[in-house]
C-alpha atoms as a PDB file:
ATOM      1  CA  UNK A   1       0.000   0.000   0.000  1.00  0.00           C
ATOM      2  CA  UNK A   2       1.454   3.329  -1.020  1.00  0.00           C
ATOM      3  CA  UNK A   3       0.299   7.050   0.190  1.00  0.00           C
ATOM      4  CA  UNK A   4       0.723   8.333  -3.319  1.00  0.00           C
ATOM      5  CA  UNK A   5      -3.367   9.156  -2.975  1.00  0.00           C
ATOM      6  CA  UNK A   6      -3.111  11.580   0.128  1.00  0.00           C
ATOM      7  CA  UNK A   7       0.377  13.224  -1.245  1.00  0.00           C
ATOM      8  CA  UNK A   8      -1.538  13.901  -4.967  1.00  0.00           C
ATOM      9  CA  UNK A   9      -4.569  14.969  -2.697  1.00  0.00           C
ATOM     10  CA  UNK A  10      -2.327  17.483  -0.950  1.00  0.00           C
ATOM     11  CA  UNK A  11      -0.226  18.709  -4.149  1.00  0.00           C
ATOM     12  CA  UNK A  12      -3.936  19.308  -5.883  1.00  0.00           C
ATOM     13  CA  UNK A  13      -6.189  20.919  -2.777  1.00  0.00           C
ATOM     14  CA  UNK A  14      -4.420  21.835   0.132  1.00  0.00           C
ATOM     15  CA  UNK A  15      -2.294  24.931   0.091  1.00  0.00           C
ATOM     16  CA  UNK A  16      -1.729  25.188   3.604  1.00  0.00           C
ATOM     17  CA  UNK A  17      -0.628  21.515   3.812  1.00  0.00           C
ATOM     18  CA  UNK A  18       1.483  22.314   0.787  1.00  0.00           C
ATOM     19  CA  UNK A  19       3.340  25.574   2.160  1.00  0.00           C
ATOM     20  CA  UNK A  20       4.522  23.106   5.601  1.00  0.00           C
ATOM     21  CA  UNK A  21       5.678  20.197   3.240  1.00  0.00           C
ATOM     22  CA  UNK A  22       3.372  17.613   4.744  1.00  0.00           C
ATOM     23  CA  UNK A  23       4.404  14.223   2.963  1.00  0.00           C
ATOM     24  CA  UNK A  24       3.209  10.789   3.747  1.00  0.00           C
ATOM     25  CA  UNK A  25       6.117   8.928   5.186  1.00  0.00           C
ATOM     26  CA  UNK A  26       4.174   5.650   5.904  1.00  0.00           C
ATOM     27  CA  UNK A  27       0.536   3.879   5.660  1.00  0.00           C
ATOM     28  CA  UNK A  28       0.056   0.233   6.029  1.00  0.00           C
ATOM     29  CA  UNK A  29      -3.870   0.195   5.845  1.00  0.00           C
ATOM     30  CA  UNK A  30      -3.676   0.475   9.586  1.00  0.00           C
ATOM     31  CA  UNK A  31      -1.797   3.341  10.536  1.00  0.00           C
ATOM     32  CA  UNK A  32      -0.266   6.547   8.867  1.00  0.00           C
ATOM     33  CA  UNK A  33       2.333   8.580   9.466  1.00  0.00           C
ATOM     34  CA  UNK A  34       2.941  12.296   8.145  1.00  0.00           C
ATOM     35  CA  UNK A  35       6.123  14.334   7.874  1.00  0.00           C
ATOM     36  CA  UNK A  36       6.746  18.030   8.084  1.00  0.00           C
ATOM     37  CA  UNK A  37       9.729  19.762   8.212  1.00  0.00           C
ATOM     38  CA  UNK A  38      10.178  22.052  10.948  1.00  0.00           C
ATOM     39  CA  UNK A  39      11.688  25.434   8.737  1.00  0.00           C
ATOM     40  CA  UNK A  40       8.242  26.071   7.654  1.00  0.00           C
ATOM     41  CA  UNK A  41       6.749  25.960  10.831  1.00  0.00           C
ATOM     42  CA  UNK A  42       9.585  27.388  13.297  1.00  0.00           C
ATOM     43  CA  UNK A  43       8.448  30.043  15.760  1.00  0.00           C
ATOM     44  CA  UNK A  44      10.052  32.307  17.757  1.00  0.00           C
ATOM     45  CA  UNK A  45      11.091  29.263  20.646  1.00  0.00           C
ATOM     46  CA  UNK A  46      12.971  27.758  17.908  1.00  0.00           C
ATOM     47  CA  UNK A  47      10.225  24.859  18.192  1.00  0.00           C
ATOM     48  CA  UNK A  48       7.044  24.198  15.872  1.00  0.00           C
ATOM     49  CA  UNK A  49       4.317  26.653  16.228  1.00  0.00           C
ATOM     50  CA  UNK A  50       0.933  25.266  17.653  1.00  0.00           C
ATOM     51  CA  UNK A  51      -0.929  25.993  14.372  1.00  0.00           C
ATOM     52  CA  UNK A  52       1.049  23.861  12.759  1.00  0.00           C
ATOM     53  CA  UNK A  53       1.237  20.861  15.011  1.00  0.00           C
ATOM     54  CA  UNK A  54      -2.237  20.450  14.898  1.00  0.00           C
ATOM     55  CA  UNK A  55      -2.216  20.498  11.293  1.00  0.00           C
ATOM     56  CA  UNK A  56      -0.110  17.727  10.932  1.00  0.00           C
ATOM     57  CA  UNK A  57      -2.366  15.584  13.959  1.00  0.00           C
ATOM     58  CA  UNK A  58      -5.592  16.231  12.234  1.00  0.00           C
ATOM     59  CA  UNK A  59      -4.308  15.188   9.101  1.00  0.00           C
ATOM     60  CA  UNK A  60      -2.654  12.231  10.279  1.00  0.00           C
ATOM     61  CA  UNK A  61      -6.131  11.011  11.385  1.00  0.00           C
ATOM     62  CA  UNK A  62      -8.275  12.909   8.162  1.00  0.00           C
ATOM     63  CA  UNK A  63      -5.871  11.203   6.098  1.00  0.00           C
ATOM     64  CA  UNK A  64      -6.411   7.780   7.833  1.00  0.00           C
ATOM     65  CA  UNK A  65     -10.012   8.201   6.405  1.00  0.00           C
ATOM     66  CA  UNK A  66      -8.838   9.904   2.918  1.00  0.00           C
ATOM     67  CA  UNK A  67      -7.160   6.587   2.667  1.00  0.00           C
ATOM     68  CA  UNK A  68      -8.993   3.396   3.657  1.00  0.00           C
ATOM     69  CA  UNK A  69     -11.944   5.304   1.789  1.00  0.00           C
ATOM     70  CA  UNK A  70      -9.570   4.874  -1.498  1.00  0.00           C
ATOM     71  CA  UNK A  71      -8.929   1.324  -0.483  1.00  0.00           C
ATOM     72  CA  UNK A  72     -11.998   1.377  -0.138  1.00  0.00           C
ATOM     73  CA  UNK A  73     -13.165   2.222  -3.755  1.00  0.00           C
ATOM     74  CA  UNK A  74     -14.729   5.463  -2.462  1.00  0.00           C
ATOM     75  CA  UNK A  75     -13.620   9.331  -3.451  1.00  0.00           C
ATOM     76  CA  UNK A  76     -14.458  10.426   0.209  1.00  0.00           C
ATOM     77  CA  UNK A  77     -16.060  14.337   1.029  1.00  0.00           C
ATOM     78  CA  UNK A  78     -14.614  13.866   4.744  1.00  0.00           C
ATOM     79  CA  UNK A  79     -15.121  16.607   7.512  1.00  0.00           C
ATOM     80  CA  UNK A  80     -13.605  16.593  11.153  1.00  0.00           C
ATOM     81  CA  UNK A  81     -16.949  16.973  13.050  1.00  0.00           C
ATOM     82  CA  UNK A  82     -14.828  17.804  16.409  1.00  0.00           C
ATOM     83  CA  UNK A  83     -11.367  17.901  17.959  1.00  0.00           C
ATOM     84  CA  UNK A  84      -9.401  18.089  20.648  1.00  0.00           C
ATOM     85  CA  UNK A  85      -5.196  18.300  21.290  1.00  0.00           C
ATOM     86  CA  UNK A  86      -2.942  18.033  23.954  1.00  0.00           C
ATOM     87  CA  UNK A  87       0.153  19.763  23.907  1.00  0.00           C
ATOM     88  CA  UNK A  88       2.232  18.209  26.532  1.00  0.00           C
ATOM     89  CA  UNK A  89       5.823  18.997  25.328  1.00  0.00           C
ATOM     90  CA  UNK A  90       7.234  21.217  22.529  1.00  0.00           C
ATOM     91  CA  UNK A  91       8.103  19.695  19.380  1.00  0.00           C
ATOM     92  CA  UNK A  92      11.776  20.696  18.393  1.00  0.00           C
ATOM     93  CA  UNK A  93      12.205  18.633  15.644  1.00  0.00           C
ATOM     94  CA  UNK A  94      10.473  17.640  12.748  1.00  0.00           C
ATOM     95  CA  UNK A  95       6.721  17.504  13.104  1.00  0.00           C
ATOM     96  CA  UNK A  96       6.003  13.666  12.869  1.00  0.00           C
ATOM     97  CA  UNK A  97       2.089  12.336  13.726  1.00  0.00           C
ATOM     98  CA  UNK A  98       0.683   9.457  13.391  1.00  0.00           C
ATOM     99  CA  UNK A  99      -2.517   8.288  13.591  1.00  0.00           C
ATOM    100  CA  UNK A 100      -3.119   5.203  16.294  1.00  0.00           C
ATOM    101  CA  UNK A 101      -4.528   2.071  15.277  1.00  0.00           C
ATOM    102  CA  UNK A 102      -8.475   1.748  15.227  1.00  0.00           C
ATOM    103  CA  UNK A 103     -10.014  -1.891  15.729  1.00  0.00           C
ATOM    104  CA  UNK A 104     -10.645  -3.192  12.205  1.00  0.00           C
ATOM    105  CA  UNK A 105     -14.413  -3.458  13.382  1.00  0.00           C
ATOM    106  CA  UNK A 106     -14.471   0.193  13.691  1.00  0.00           C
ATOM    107  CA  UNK A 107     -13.375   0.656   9.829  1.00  0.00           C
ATOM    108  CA  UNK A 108     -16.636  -2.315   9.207  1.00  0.00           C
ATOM    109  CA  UNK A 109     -19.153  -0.484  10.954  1.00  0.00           C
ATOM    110  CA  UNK A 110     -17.972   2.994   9.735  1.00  0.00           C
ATOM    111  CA  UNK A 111     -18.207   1.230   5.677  1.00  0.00           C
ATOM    112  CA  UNK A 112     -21.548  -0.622   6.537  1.00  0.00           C
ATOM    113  CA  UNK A 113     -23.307   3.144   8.161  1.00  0.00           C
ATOM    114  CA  UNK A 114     -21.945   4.353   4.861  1.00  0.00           C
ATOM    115  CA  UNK A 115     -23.499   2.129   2.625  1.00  0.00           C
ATOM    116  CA  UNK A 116     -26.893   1.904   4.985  1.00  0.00           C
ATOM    117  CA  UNK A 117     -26.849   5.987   5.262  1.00  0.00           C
ATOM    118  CA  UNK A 118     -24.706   7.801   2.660  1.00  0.00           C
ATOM    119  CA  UNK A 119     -22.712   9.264   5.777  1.00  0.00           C
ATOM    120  CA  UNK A 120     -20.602   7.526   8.760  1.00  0.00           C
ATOM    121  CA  UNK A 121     -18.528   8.680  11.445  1.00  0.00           C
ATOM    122  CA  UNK A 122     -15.624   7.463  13.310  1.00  0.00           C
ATOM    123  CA  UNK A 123     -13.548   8.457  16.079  1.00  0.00           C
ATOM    124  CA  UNK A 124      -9.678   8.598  15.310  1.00  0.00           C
ATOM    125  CA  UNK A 125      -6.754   9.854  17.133  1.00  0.00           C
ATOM    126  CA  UNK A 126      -2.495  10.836  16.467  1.00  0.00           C
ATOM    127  CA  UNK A 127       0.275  11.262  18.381  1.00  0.00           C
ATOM    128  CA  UNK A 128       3.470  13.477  18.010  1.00  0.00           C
ATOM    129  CA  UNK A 129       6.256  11.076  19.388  1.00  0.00           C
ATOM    130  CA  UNK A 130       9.626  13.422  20.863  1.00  0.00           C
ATOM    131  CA  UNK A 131      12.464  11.517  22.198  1.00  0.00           C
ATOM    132  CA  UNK A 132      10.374   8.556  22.768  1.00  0.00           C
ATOM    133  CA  UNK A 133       7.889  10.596  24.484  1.00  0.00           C
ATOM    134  CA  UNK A 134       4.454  11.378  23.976  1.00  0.00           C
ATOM    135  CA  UNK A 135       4.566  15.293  22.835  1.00  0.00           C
ATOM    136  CA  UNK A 136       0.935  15.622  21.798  1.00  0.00           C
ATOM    137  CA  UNK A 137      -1.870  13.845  21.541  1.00  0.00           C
ATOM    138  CA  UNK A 138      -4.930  14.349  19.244  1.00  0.00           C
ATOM    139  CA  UNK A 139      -8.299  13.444  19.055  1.00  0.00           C
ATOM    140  CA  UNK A 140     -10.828  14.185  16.172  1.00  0.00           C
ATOM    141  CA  UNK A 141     -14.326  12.351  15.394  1.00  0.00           C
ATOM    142  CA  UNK A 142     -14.201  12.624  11.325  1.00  0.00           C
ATOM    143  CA  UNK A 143     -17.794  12.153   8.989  1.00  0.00           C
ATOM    144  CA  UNK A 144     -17.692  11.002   5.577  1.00  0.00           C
ATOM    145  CA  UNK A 145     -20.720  13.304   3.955  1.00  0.00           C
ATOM    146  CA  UNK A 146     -20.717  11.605   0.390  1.00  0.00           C
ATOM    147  CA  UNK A 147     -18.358  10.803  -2.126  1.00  0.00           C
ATOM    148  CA  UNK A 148     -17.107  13.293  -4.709  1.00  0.00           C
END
């Protein structure tokens, strides 16, 4: 499995995600991981600003969705319905997130609501990992509204 989809999808529709250089660096059908360098997102501390973290958490987890909908067969219209972060240390690196694992069962039910309704939801969450410690956590609960 390749992340070629959610890089294209970036390079065609997200500017923002374009100007920080967010680039899959992994995705197994399970989990993904995004990259960002930290130049584009440096703030005055010398670490990544807020703004950005969260960017790269809620589209480690939107991305999750953007994805095992194309596995799928399905050209997604995905919203984060709501969202939370944690910002426990700074990030003075890289920004790396990656979205956790979700029980495969969640993925079933969220596919079978979408076939039954048109729309499903499912809760997903990332983590920024610095020094082998937690440095933020995210949590989002993300709708699929329809298919393009």
């Amino acid at each position: 499995m390749s992340g070629a989809a959610l890089d294209d999808f970036i390079a065609k529709y997200l500017p923002t995600a374009q100007h920080m250089q967010i680039s899959v660096e992994h995705y197994d059908g399970s989990s993904l991981r995004l990259h960002a360098p930290l130049a584009p997102s440096i703030n005055d501390k010398l670490t990544a600003f807020g703004g950005s973290i969260y960017v790269v958490a809620v589209m480690a987890c939107w991305g999750m969705v953007y994805m095992r909908c194309v596995d799928y067969g399905l050209d997604p219209d995905i919203v984060v319905a709501e969202a939370s972060i944690e910002y426990l240390k700074p990030v003075t690196g890289d920004i790396v997130a990656s979205s956790l694992v979700s029980d495969e069962k969640n993925w079933e039910n969220f596919f079978h609501r979408f076939e039954e309704r048109g729309k499903a939801k499912i809760d997903l969450s990332s983590e920024i990992i610095v020094n082998g410690e937690v440095a933020v956590r995210f949590k989002g609960l993300y709708a699929i509204i329809g298919v393009k």
